[in-house]
Protein backbone atom coordinates (compact mmCIF):
# COMPACT_ATOMS: atom_id res chain seq x y z
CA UNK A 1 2.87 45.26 6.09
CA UNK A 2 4.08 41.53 6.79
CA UNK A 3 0.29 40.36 6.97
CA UNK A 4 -0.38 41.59 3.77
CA UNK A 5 3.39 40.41 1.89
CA UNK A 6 2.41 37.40 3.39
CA UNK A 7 -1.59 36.79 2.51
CA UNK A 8 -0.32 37.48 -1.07
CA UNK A 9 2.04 34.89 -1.01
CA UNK A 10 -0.67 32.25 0.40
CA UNK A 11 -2.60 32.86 -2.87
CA UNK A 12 -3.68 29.99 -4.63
CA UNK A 13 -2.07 31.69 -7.77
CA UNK A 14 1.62 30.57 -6.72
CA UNK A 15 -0.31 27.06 -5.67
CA UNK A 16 -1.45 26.02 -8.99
CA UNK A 17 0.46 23.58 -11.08
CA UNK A 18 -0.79 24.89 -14.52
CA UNK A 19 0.19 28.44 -13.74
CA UNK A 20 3.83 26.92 -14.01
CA UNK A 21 3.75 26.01 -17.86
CA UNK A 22 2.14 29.55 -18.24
CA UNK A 23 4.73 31.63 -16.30
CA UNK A 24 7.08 29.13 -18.52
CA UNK A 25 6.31 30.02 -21.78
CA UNK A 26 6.04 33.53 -21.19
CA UNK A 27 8.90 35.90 -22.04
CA UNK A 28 7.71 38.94 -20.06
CA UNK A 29 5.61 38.57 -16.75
CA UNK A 30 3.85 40.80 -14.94
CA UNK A 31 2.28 40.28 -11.84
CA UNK A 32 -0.92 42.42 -11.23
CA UNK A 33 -3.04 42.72 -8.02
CA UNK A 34 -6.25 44.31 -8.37
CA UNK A 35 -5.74 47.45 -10.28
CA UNK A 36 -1.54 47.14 -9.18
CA UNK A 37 1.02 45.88 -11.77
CA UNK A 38 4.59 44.91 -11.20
CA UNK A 39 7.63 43.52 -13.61
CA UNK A 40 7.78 40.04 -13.02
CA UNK A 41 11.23 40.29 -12.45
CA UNK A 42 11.34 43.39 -10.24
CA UNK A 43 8.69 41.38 -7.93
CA UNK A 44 11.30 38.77 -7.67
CA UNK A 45 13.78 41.29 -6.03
CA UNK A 46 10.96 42.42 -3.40
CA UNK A 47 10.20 38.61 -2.81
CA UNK A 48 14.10 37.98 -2.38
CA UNK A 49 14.80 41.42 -0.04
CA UNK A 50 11.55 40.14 1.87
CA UNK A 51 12.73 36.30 2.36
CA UNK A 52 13.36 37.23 6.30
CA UNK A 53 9.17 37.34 6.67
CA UNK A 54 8.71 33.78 5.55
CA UNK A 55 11.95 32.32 5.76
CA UNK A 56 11.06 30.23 8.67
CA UNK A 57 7.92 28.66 6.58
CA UNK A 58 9.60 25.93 5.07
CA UNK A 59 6.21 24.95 3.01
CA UNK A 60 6.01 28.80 1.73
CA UNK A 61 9.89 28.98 0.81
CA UNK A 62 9.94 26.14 -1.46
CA UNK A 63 6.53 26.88 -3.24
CA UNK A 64 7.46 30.89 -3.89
CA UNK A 65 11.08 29.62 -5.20
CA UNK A 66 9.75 27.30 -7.62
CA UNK A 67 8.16 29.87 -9.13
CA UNK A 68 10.04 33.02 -8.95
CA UNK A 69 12.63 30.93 -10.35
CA UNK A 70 10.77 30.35 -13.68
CA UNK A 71 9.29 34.41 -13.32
CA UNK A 72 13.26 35.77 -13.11
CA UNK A 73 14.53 33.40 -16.09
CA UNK A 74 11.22 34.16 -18.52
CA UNK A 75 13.71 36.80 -20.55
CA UNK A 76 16.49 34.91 -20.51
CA UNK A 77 14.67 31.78 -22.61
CA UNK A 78 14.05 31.12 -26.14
CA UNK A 79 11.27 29.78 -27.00
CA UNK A 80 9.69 26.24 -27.36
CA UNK A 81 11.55 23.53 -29.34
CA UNK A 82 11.33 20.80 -31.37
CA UNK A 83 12.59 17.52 -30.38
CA UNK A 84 13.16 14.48 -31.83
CA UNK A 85 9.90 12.95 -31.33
CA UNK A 86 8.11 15.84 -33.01
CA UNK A 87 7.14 17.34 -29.43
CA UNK A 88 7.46 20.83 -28.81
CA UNK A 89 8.60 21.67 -25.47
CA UNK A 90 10.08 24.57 -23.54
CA UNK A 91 12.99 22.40 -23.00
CA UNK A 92 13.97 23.48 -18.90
CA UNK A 93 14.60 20.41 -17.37
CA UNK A 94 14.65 16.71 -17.43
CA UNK A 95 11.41 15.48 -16.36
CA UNK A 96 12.30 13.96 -12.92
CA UNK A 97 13.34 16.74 -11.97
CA UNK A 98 10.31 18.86 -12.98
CA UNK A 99 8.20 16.18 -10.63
CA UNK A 100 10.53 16.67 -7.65
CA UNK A 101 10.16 20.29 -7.81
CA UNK A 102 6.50 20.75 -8.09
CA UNK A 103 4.80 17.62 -7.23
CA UNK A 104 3.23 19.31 -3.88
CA UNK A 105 1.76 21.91 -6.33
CA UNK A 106 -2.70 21.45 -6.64
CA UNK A 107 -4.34 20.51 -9.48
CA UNK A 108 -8.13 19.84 -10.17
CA UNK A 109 -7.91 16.37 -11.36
CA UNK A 110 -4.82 14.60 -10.46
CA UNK A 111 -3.28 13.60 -13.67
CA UNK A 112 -2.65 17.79 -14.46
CA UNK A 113 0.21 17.09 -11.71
CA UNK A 114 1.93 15.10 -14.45
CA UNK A 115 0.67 16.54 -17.87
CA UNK A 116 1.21 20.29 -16.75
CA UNK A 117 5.29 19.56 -16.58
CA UNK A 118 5.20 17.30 -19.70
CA UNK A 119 5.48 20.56 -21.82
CA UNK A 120 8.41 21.57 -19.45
CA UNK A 121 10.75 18.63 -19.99
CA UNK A 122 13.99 18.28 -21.91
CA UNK A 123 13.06 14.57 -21.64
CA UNK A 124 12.17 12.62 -25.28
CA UNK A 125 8.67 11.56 -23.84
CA UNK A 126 7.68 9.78 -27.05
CA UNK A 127 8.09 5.56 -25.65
CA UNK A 128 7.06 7.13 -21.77
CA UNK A 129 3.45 6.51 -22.02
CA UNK A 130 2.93 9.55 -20.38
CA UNK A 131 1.09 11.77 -23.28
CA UNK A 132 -1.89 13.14 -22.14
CA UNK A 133 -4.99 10.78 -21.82
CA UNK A 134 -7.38 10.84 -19.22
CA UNK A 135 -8.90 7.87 -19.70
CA UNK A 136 -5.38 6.46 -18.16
CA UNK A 137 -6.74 5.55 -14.67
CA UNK A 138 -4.62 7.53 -12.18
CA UNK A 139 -3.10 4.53 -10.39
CA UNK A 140 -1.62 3.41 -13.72
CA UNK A 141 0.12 6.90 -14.94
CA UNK A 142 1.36 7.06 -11.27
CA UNK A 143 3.27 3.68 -11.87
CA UNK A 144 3.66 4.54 -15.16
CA UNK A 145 5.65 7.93 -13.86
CA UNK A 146 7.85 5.99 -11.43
CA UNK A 147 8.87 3.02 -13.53
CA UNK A 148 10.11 5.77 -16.32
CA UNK A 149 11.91 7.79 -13.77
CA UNK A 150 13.45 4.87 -11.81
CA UNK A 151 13.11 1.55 -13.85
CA UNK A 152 11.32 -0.91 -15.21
CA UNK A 153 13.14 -3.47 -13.03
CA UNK A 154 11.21 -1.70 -9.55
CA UNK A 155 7.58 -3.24 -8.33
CA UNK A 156 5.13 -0.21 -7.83
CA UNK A 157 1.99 0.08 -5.94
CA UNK A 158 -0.63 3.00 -6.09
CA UNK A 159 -4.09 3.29 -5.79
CA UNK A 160 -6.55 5.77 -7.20
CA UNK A 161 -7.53 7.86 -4.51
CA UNK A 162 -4.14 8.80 -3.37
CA UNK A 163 -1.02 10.59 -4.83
CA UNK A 164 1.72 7.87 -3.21
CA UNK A 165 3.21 4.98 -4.58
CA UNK A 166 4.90 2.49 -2.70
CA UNK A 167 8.46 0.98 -4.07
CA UNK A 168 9.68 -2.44 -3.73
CA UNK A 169 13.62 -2.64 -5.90
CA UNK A 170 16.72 -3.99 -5.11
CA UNK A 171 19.62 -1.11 -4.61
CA UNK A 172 22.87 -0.24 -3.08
CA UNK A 173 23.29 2.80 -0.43
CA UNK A 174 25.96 4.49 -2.26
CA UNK A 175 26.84 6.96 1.37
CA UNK A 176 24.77 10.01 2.39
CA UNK A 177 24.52 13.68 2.57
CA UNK A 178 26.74 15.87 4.83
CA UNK A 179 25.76 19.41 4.45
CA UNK A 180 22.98 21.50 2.51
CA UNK A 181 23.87 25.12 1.27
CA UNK A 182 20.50 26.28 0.35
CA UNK A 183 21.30 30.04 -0.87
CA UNK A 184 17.92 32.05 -2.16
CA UNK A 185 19.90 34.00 -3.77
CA UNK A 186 20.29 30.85 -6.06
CA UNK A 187 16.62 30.42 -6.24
CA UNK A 188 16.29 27.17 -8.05
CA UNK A 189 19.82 25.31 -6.70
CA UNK A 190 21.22 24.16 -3.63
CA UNK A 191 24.84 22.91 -2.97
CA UNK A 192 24.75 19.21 -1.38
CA UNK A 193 27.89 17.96 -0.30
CA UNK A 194 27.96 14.00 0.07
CA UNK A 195 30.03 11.33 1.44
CA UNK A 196 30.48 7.98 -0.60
CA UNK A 197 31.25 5.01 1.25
CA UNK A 198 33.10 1.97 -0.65
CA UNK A 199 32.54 3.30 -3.75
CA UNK A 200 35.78 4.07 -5.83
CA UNK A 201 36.07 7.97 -6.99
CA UNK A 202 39.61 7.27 -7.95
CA UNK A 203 41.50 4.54 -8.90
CA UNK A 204 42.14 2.05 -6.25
CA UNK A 205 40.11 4.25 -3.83
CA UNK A 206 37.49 2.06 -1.58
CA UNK A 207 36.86 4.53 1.33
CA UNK A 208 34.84 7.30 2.11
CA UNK A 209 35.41 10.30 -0.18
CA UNK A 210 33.57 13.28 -0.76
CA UNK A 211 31.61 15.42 -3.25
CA UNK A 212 29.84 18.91 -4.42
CA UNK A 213 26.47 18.42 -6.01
CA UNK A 214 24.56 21.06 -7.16
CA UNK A 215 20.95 20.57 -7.34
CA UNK A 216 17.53 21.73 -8.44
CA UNK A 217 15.65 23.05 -5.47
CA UNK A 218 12.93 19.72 -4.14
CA UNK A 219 9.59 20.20 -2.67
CA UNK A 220 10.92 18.24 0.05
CA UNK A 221 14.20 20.02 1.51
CA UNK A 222 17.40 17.66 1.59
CA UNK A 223 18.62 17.33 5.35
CA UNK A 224 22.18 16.51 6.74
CA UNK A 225 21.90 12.76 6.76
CA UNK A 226 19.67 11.98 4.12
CA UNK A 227 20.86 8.57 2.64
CA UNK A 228 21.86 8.73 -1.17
CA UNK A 229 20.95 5.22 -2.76
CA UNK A 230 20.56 3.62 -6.56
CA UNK A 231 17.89 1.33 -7.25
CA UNK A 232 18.73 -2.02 -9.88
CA UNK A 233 18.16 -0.14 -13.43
CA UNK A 234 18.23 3.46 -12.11
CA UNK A 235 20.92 5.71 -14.19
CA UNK A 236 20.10 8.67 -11.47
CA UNK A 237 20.53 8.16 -7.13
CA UNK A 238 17.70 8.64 -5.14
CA UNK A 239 17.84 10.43 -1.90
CA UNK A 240 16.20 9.06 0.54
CA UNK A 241 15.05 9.68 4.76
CA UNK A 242 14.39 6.54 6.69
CA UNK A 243 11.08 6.48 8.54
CA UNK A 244 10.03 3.86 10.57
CA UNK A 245 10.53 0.37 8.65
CA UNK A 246 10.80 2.13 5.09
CA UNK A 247 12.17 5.14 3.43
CA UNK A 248 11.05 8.40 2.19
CA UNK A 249 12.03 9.52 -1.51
CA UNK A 250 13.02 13.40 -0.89
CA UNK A 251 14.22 13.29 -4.49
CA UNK A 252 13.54 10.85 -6.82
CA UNK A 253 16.36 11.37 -9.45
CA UNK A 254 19.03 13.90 -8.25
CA UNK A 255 20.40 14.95 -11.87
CA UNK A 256 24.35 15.17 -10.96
CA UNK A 257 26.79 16.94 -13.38
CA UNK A 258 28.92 14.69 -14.99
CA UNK A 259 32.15 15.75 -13.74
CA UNK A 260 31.70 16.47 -9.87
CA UNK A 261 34.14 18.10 -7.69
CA UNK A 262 35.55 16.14 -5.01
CA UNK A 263 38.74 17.08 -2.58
CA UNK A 264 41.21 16.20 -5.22
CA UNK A 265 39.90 17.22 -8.33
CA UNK A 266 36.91 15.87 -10.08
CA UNK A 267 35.62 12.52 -11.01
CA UNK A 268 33.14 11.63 -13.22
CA UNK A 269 29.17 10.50 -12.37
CA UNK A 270 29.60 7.24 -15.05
CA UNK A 271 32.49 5.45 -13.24
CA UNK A 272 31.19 5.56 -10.45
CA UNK A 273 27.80 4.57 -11.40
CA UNK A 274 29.59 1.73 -13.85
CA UNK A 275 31.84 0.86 -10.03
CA UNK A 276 28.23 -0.86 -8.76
CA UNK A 277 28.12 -4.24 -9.40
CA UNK A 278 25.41 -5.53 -7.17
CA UNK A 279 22.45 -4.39 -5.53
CA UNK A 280 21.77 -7.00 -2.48
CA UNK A 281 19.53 -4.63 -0.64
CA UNK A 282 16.16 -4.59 -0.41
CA UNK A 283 14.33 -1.21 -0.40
CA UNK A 284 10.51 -0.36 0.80
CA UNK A 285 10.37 3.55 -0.30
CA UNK A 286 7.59 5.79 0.04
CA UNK A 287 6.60 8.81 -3.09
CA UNK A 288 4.18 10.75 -1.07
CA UNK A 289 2.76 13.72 -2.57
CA UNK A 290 0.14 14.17 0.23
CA UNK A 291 1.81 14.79 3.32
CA UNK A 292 2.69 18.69 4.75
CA UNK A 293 5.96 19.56 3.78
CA UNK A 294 6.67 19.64 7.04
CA UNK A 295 6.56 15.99 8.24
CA UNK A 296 9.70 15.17 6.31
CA UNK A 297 11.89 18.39 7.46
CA UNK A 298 13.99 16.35 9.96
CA UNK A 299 15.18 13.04 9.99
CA UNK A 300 13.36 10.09 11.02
């Protein structure tokens, strides 16, 4: 029945941020209920022909994705390896945007929401100062997390009883988003289509132009008018959602493909992030890992 499709997604099990690095490393799930067993990747089809029961629970959507997306792909990867550092990893995805997948996922003690991804990355982690030590108080590895995935050059507070940090940088708003295509058949992307304003894509070209990004899936779902910015030091933009007298992140470091189609053709992510010359705007933004997904579905 729906109740019951339903009451078995709203298990903890698909809540858990270690279970991630578990269903990661595997290379064949299966999913077992009581004394019932499924393929991993046959559940995955049932989840997807069943997305019309929860596709209107925004908070449910985004949590099952994130993980049947690492369930579908377990036979498709190879194993852990070896980077330069030394540190094994599985090697899926830059770390940034590990955090803005599954940063609303729970964790017994805090710092797990950091050092269950670490494993995950494709980042060289070795100068972060983000190995695991829990004797790091969590205030500091939540600054510590920020500055690496934004810049040194930002001012970060946090405080030890909460999972938000509060941004103070210089930046430029590089234009803003136009239209999501989230397709669950594409599980873990979305296509974002953005408009840049006075930022060249060609030569000689100052006026608005237009893009196709395709992005890893966020715990907090992009909206049509998000604002795309880049904080002083930052080699990735930030979306952002204004609220009140400061912003939202909704993605802290949207990883862009190099070449990215426009109208014309394609231009490249590294002239237009080498176009910026100054940042002259001053930016409050708001990490919050706390809130319900909800409270950031529509624009402020």
């Amino acid at each position: 029945t729906q109740q019951a499709f339903l009451a078995l997604l709203q298990r903890p099990w698909f809540r858990r941020i270690w279970i991630l690095q578990e269903v990661a490393a595997a290379r064949h799930v299966l999913i077992m209920c009581a004394s019932k067993q499924i393929d991993g990747y046959v559940f995955c089809l049932g989840v997807d022909s069943l997305k019309n029961f929860y596709g209107a629970r925004t908070d449910l959507q985004g949590m099952i994705r994130s993980v049947t997306y690492l369930i579908r792909e377990a036979i498709f990867r190879p194993g852990y390896s070896m980077g330069s550092s030394g540190r094994s990893s599985l090697d899926i995805c830059p770390l940034g945007e590990l955090m803005d997948m599954y940063h609303a996922h729970e964790a017994t003690k805090r710092h797990d929401k950091v050092y269950a991804l670490l494993g995950m990355s494709s980042d060289d982690l070795s100068k972060a100062g983000l190995l695991p030590d829990y004797g790091v108080p969590w205030e500091e590895l939540l600054q510590r997390l920020t500055k690496y995935l934004l810049s040194e050059e930002i001012s970060v507070e946090t405080w030890d009883d909460k999972e938000i940090a509060v941004i103070k940088s210089k930046g430029v708003i590089l234009g803003k988003v136009s239209s999501v295509q989230s397709d669950m058949a594409l599980d873990d992307r979305q296509g974002v289509d953005v408009i840049f304003t006075n930022i060249p894509g060609h030569p000689g070209d100052m006026g608005e132009w237009g893009a196709h990004w395709t992005l890893q899936v966020s715990a907090k779902s992009i909206r049509d008018g998000d604002i795309i910015c880049l904080l002083q030091g930052a080699s990735k933009p930030t979306i952002i959602r204004l609220s009140e007298d400061y912003f939202v992140i909704i993605m802290i470091g949207a990883t862009t493909l190099e070449d990215m189609k426009t109208g014309s053709g394609y231009t490249k992510w590294s002239k237009v992030l080498q176009s910026v010359q100054s940042f002259t705007r001053d930016f409050i933004l708001v990490w919050d890992w706390e809130n319900p997904l909800e409270k950031w579905q529509s624009p402020g």
